[in-house]
Structures are given as structure tokens and as C-alpha cells.
Protein backbone atom coordinates (compact mmCIF):
# COMPACT_ATOMS: atom_id res chain seq x y z
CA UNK A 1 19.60 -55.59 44.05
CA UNK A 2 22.91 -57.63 44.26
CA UNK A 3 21.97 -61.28 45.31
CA UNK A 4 25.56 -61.88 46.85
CA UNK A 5 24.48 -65.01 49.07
CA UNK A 6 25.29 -67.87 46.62
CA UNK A 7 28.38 -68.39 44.36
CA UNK A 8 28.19 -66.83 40.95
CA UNK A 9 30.40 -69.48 39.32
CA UNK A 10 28.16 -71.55 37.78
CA UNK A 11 28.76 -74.42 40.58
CA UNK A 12 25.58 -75.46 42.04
CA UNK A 13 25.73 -75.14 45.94
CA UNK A 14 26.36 -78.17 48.06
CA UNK A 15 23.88 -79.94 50.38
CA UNK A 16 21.19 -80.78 48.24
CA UNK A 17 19.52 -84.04 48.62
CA UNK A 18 18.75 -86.80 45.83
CA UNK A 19 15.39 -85.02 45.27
CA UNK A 20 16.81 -81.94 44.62
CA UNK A 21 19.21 -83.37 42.76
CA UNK A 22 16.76 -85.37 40.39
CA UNK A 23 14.98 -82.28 39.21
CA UNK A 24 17.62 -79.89 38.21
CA UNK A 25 16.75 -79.60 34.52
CA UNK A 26 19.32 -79.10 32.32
CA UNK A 27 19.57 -75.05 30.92
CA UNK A 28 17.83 -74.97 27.26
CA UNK A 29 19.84 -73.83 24.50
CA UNK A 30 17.31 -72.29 22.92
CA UNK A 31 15.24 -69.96 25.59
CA UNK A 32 17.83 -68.99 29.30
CA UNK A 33 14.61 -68.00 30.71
CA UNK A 34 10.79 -69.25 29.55
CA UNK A 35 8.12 -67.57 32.17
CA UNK A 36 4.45 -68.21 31.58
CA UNK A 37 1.09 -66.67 33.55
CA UNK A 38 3.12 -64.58 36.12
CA UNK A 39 0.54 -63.03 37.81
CA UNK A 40 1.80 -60.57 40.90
CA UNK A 41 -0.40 -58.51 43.10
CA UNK A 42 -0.06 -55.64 45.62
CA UNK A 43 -2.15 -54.32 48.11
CA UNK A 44 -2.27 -50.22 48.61
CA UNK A 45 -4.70 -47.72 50.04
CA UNK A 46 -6.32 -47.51 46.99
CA UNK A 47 -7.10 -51.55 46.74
CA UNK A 48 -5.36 -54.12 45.75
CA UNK A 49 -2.97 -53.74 42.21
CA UNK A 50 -2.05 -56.29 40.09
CA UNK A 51 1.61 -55.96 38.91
CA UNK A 52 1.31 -58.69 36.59
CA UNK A 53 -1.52 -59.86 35.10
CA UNK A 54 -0.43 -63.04 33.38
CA UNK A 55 2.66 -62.37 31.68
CA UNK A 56 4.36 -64.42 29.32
CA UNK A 57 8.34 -63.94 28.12
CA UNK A 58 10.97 -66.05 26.94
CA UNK A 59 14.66 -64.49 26.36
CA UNK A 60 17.25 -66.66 24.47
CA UNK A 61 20.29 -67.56 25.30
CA UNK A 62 23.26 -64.88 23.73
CA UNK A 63 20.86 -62.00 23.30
CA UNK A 64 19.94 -59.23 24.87
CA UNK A 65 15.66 -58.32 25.29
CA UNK A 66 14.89 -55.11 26.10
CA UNK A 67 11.60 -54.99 28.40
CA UNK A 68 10.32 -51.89 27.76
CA UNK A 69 7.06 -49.85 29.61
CA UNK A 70 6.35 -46.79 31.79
CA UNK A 71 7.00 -46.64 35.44
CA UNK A 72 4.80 -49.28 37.20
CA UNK A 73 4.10 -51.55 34.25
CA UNK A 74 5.39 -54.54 35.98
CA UNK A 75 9.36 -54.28 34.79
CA UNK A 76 10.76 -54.51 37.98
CA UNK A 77 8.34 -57.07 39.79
CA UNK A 78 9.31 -59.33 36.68
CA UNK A 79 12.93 -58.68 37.12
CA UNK A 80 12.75 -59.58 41.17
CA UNK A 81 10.90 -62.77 40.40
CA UNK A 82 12.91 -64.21 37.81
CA UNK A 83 15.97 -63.45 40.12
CA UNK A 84 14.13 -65.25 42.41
CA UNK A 85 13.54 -62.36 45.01
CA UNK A 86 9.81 -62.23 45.12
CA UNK A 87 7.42 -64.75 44.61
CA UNK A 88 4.43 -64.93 41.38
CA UNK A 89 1.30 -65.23 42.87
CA UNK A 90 0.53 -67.49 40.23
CA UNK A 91 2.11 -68.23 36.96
CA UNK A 92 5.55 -70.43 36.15
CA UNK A 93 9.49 -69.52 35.24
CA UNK A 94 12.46 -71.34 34.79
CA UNK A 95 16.21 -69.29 34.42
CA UNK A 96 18.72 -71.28 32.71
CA UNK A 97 16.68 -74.48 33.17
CA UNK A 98 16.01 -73.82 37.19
CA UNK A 99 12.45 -73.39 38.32
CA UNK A 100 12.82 -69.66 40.54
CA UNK A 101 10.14 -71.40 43.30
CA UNK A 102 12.34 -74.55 44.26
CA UNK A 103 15.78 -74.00 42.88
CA UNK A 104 16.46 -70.41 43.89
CA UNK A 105 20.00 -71.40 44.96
CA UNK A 106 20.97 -72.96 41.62
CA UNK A 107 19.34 -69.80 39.54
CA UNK A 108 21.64 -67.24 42.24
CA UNK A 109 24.43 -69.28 40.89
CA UNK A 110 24.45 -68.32 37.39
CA UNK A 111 22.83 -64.70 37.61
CA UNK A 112 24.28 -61.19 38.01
CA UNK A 113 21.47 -58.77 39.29
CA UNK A 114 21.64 -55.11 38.94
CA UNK A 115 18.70 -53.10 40.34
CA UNK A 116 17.68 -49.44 39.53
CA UNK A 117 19.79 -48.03 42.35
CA UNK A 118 23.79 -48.66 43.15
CA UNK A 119 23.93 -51.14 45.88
CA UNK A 120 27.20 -50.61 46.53
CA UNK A 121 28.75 -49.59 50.04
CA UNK A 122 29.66 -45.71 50.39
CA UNK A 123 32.22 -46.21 53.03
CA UNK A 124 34.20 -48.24 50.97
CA UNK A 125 36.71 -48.01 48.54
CA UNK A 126 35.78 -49.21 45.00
CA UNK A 127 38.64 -52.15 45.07
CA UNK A 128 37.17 -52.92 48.08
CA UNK A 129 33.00 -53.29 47.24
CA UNK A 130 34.33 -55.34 44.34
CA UNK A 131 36.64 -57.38 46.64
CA UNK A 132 33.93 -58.07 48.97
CA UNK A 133 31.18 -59.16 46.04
CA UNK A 134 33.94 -61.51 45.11
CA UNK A 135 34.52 -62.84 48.07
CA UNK A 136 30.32 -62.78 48.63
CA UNK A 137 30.19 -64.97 45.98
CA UNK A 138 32.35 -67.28 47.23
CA UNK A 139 35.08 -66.62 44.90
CA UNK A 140 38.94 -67.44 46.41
CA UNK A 141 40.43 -64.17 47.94
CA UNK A 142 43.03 -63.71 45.28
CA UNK A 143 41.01 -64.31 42.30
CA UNK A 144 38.33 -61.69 43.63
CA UNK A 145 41.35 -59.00 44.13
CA UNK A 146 42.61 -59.90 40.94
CA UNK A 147 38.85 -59.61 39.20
CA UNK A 148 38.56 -56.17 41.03
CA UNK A 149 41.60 -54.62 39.78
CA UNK A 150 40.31 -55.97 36.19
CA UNK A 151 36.82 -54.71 36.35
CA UNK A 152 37.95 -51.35 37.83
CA UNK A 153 40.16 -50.91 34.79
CA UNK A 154 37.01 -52.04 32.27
CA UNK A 155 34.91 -49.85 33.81
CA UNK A 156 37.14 -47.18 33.50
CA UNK A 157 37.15 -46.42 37.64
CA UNK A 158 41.16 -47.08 38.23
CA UNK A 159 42.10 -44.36 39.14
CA UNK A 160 39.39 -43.83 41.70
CA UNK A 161 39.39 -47.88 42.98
CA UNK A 162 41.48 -46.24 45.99
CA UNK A 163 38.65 -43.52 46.59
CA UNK A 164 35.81 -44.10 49.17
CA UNK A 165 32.07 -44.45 47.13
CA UNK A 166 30.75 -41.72 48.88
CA UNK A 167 32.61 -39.20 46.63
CA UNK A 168 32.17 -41.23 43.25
CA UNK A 169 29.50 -39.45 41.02
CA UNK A 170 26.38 -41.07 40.02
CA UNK A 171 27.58 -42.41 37.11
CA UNK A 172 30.40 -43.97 38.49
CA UNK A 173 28.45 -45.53 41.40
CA UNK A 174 26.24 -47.05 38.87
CA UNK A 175 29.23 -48.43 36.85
CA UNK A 176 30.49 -49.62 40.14
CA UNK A 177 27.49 -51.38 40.47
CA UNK A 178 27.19 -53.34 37.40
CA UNK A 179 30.72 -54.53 37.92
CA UNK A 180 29.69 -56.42 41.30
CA UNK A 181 27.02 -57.49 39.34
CA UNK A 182 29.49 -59.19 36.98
CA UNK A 183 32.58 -60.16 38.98
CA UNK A 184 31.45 -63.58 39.20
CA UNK A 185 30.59 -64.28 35.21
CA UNK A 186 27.46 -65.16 35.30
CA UNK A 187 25.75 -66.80 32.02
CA UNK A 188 22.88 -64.22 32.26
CA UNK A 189 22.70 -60.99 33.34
CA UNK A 190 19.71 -58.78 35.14
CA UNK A 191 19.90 -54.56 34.65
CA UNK A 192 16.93 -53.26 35.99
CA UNK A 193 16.72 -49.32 34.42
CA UNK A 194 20.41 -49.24 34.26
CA UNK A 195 21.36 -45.71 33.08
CA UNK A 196 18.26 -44.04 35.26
CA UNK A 197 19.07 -41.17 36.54
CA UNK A 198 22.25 -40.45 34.60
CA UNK A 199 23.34 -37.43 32.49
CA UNK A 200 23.44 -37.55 29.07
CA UNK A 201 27.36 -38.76 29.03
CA UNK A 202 27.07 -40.99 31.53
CA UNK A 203 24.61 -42.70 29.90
CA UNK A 204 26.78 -43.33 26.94
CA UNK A 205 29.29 -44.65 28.46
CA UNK A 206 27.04 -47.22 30.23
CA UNK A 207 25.51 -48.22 26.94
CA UNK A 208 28.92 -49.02 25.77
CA UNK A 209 30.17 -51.02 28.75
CA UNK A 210 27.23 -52.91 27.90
CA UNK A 211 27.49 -53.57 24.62
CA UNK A 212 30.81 -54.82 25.30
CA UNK A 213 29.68 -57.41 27.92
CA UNK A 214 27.32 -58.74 25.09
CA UNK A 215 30.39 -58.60 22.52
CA UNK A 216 31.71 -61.36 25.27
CA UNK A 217 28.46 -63.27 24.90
CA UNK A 218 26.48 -62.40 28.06
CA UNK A 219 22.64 -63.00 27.69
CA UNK A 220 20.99 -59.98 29.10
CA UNK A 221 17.40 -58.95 30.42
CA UNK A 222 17.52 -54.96 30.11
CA UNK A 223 13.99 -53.17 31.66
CA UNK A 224 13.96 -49.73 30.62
CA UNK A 225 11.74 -46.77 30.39
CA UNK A 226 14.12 -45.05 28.06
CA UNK A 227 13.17 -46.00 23.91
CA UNK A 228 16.25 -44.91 22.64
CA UNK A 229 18.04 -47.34 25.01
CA UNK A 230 15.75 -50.22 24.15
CA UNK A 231 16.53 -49.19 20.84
CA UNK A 232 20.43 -49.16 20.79
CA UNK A 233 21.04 -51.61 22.74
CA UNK A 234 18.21 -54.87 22.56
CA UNK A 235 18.17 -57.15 19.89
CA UNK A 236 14.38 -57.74 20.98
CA UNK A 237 12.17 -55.86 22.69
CA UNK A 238 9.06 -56.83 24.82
CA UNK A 239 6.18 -54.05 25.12
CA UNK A 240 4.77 -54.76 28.87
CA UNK A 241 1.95 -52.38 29.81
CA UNK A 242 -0.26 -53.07 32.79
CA UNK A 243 1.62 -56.17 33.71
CA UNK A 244 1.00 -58.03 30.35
CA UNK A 245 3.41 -58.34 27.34
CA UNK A 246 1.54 -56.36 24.28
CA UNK A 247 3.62 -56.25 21.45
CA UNK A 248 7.46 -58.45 20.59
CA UNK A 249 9.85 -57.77 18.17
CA UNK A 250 12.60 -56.49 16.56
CA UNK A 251 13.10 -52.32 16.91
CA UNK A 252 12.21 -52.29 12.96
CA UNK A 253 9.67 -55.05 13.02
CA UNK A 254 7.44 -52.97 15.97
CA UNK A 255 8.08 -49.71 13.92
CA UNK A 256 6.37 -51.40 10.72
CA UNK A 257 3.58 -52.26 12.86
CA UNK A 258 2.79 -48.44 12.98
CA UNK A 259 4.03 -47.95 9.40
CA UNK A 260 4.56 -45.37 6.99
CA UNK A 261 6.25 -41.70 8.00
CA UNK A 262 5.68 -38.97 9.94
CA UNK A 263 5.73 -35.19 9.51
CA UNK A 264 6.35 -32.85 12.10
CA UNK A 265 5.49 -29.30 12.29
CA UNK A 266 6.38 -26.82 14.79
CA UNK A 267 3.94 -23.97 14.03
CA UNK A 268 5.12 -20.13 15.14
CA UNK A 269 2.24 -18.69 17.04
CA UNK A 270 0.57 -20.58 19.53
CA UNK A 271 -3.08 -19.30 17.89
CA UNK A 272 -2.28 -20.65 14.52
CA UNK A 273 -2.19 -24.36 15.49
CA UNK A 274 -6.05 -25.10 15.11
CA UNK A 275 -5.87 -24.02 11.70
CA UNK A 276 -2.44 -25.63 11.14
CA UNK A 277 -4.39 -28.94 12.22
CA UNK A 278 -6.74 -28.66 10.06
CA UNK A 279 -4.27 -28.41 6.82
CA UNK A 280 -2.30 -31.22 8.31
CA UNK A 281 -5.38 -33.39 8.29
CA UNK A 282 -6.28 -32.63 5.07
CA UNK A 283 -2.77 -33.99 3.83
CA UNK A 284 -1.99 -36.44 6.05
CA UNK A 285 -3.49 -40.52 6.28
CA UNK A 286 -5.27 -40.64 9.95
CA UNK A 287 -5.45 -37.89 13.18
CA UNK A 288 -3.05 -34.72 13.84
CA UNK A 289 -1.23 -35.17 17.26
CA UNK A 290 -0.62 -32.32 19.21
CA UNK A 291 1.57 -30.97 21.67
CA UNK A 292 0.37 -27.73 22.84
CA UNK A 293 3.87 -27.61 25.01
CA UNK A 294 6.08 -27.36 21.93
CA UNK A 295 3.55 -26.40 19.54
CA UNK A 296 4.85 -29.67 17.82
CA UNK A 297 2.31 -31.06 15.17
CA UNK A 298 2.94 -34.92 13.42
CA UNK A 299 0.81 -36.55 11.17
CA UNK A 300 1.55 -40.31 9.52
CA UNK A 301 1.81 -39.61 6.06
CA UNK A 302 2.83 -41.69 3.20
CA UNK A 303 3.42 -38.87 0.31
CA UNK A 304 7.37 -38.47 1.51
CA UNK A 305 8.98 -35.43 0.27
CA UNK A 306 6.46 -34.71 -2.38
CA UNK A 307 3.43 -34.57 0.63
CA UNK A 308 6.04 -32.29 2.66
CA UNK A 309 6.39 -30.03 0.25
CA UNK A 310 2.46 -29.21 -0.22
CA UNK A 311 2.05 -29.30 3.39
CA UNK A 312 4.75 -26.21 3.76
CA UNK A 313 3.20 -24.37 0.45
CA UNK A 314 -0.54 -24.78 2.07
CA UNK A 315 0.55 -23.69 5.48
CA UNK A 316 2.30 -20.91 3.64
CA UNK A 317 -0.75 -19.62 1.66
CA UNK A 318 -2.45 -19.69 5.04
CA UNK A 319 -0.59 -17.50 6.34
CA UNK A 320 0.70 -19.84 9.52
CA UNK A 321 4.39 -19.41 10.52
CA UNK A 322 6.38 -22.29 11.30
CA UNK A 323 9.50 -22.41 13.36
CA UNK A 324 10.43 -26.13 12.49
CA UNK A 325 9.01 -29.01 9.50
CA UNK A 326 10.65 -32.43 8.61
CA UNK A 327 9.84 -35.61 7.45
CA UNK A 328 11.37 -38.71 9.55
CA UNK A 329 10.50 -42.35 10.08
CA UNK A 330 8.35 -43.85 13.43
CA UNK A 331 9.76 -44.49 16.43
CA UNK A 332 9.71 -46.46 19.19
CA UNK A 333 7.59 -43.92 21.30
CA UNK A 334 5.14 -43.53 18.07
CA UNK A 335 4.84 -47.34 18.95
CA UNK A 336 4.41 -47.21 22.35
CA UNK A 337 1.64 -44.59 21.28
CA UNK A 338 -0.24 -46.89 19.08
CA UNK A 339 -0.37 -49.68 21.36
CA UNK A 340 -1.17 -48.16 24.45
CA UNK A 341 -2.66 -44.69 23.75
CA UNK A 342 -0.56 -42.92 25.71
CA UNK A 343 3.57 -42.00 26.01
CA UNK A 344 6.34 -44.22 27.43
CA UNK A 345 7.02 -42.36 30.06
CA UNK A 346 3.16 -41.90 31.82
CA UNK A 347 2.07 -43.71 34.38
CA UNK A 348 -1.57 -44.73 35.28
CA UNK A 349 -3.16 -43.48 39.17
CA UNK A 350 -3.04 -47.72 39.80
CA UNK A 351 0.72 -47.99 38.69
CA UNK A 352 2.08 -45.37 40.21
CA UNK A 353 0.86 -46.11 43.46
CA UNK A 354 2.50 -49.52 43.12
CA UNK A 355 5.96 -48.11 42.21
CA UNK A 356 8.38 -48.75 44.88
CA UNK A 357 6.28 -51.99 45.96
CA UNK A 358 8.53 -53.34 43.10
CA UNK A 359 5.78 -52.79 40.03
């Protein structure tokens, strides 16, 4: 999803007339990017789906906000319209003071996309894909050589800048990627589902290439299906389910909205869990969930250790084996949960057939 057809300097491009001109609005301090009633829809077999249904988001400038949803909330179709390649149906946005309907070109100047897959060239080397982004965005042909040999070092990919794409792993293609992204140093920075797809490794050392682009004060936009990484890595996070924004805040401050603690129970024998229910019900402060998967029990609870304790002495007296018990605090999937009634990571029949429309 590189936009590499306008310079990434923070020059705005030449050739604009005096109206054009006249209403550049200067970038706010305060908010990089202030979107209100984006409302996108798509038409599929099924009928017609609406992507975004109104949604309203503001980032600010030297942070990073974690837009977080399943697979065909809307993360993406936000993403392409704030970096101005897809249109709202309805609904306004500015990015660093530029409206993304009439000043596309100024917004291209000061962004560095990402998208969900490596647009990067296989048949080139990594020196040159990061060569040829520099020189894409219009940056002088010994600065962009210099910036590649830089960025291959960050990224840790020197020693394979000499190495065709094609035989880079996944995680390197991806690292690749953001620094093409970057190679121009733009003020704000799009990563649509960075780290999907990546092993466990991988996706560590992503999150810390990240962090240290923020360290040099990048503002970022991070969409992710993944709550740990919305955790780790966002300073705020947006909830965005069905195309609207649901919930905003802090990791901690949407964690208190569910409140109190949870205990878990991983009961033995499959046949024991209706009865294992019923004693965590009778200890705990609202409905048992249950996965029959994992035979994995929780319960909110607000008795801490004391509460845990009883809970393992009444299971115990009942004669129901347990493989597993602790006590730990929500998280952001136990918040996803209570807002939506269902996990992070499912997608409705209506959003999944818009994924890979751009939903």
C-alpha cells in the first residue's frame, strides 16, 4: 500500500493554483488527523455492506492509536481513506491539516503507508526497493542510496540488502516494507496489520522497530486484530466494530470498564464442566464463560485470592479434577467481549464477505 507518487519530504508539490493555495490549512498541533461521519459502502452478492457506518476518530500528533477490531470491521477501509486511496461515501477527514478529498497531493507528502501485505518488488535487491522508494519519492539519488544503506542497517537486513526479495523470509519482507514506508520521514505514519502473518519472533522484532520509530517522535495509526499488540504498543486504542468506533481509551482505562478479576479454571474431564459451572456461578459476580475447546472456565470475581481458594476447596469436595486454576486481571479480549459479545478475532457473514474489498 506504498503511495510512492508524491514526495515524502514534507514539501508540498508544485503547480497548484492560488485556490489551492488559499485553502491549505495549517496541520493542528493538537489532533494530525480529525475524521468525522465516514461512512463507506460495498456492494457484494449478498447486498450491499457498509464498511463504515459513520465513524468518528481523531489521533494526536506524537502518539501512537491503536485501531483495534476483527477482520472486516472497517480498519483497513479507514486506513485507505485517510491515506487518501479510497473515497468516504459520506463523512469528512483532514491529515495533518489537509482535507483527503481535495488535497490528496499535500496529505501523500507527509505520510508513510504500510498495508497488510509487503509491497515490495521480489526481483530486486533490498538496497535496491529502498533506492527506488527514495527516488519514488522524489528524494535526490544520493540521499536515497545513502537512506537505504541506513534503513537496511536499522532494520537489521544488511547483510541481505545485496540479496534478491524473493528469498527474504516473511518477516524480513515485511521489515523491508515498513522501511520504504519510512525512507522519506514522514510526520505520520500508516501500518495497516503490520506483524500479520508473522511468527512469534518476527513479530517481536517488528514491535520493537516500532517502538523505536515512536522513540524518534513519529505519530502512528496502527490497525490491528492482534490485542496484545494494541496493547504493547498504542498509547490509545480505538474499539471499531461494524464500521463505528465503540469504546476509546487507554489499555487500563478500557480494562476498568469491564472491572474487577477473573478466575480461570481448566476442569480435567470434559463431563465434569456442567457441574464445575455451576460452583463457579455460585462464587463468582455475573455468568460462567465457557470454552468447551480447552475446557477453560472464567468467571469475574471480586473475592481475589480468598474467592480462589473456596472455589478450588468446593470443586474439590465435588469431586471435579482440574488440570489448571489462577486468578489474573481483564484483558483486552475480555473487553472486546463485553462490548461486542463476541471475540476479537470473529468475523460476522456481512464482514467477511467485504474483506478484501478493503473492509
Amino acid at each position: 500500500m506504498n503511495t510512492a507518487t508524491a514526495p515524502s519530504n514534507g514539501r508540498i508539490a508544485v503547480g497548484m493554483d492560488q485556490e489551492q493555495e488559499a485553502s491549505i490549512v495549517p496541520a493542528s498541533k493538537a489532533d494530525v488527523i480529525v475524521a468525522e461521519g465516514l461512512v463507506k459502502t460495498y456492494k457484494t452478492r449478498s447486498g450491499v455492506v457498509r464498511a463504515l457506518d459513520g465513524l468518528d476518530l481523531t489521533v494526536a500528533e506524537g502518539s501512537v492509536l491503536g485501531l483495534l477490531g476483527p477482520n472486516g470491521a472497517g480498519k483497513t477501509t479507514t486506513v485507505r481513506i485517510l491515506s487518501t486511496l479510497l473515497r468516504p461515501d459520506a463523512g469528512t477527514a483532514t491529515v495533518a491539516g489537509f482535507d483527503v478529498l481535495r488535497q490528496a497531493q499535500q496529505i501523500r507528502s507527509v505520510i508513510g503507508p504500510s498495508g497488510q501485505y509487503a509491497a515490495v518488488d521480489e526481483n530486486l535487491t533490498g538496497r535496491e526497493n529502498l533506492t527506488m522508494f527514495g527516488r519514488l519519492y522524489q528524494l535526490p539519488k544520493a540521499e536515497a542510496q545513502r537512506r537505504a544503506k541506513d534503513l537496511l542497517e536499522q532494520f537489521d537486513l544488511a547483510d541481505a540488502g545485496e540479496r534478491v526479495v524473493k528469498t527474504y523470509s516473511g518477516g524480513m519482507r515485511r521489515r523491508l516494507d515498513l522501511a520504504s514506508a519510512i525512507i522519506g520521514r514522514p510526520r505520520l505514519l500508516f501500518l495497516d496489520e503490520p506483524t500479520t502473518g508473522l511468527d512469534p519472533r518476527s513479530r517481536l522484532v517488528m514491535w520493537e522497530v516500532i517502538r523505536g520509530l515512536v522513540r524518534d517522535g513519529t505519530t502512528l495509526l496502527l490497525t490491528t486484530q492482534y490485542l496484545e499488540e494494541a496493547d504493547e504498543l498504542a498509547d490509545t486504542i480505538a474499539v471499531v466494530d461494524h464500521g463505528k468506533i465503540i469504546a476509546r481509551g487507554t489499555a487500563d482505562e478500557l480494562k476498568a470498564q469491564v472491572g474487577g478479576e477473573r478466575i480461570e479454571v481448566v476442569v480435567h474431564r470434559r463431563d465434569d464442566m456442567a457441574r464445575a459451572v455451576e460452583v463457579l456461578a455460585r462464587n463468582g459476580d455475573c455468568e460462567c464463560s465457557v470454552d468447551d475447546h480447552t475446557r477453560r472456565l472464567t468467571v469475574p470475581a471480586s473475592g481475589g485470592a480468598q474467592l480462589l481458594v473456596r472455589i478450588v476447596r468446593d470443586l474439590d469436595e465435588a469431586g471435579i479434577g482440574i488440570d489448571d486454576v489462577g486468578l489474573r486481571r481483564p484483558t483486552l479480549d475480555d473487553v472486546f467481549m463485553s462490548l461486542t459479545g463476541h471475540a476479537a478475532d470473529e468475523v460476522s457473514a456481512d464482514a467477511a464477505a467485504s474483506v478484501g474489498r478493503g473492509a
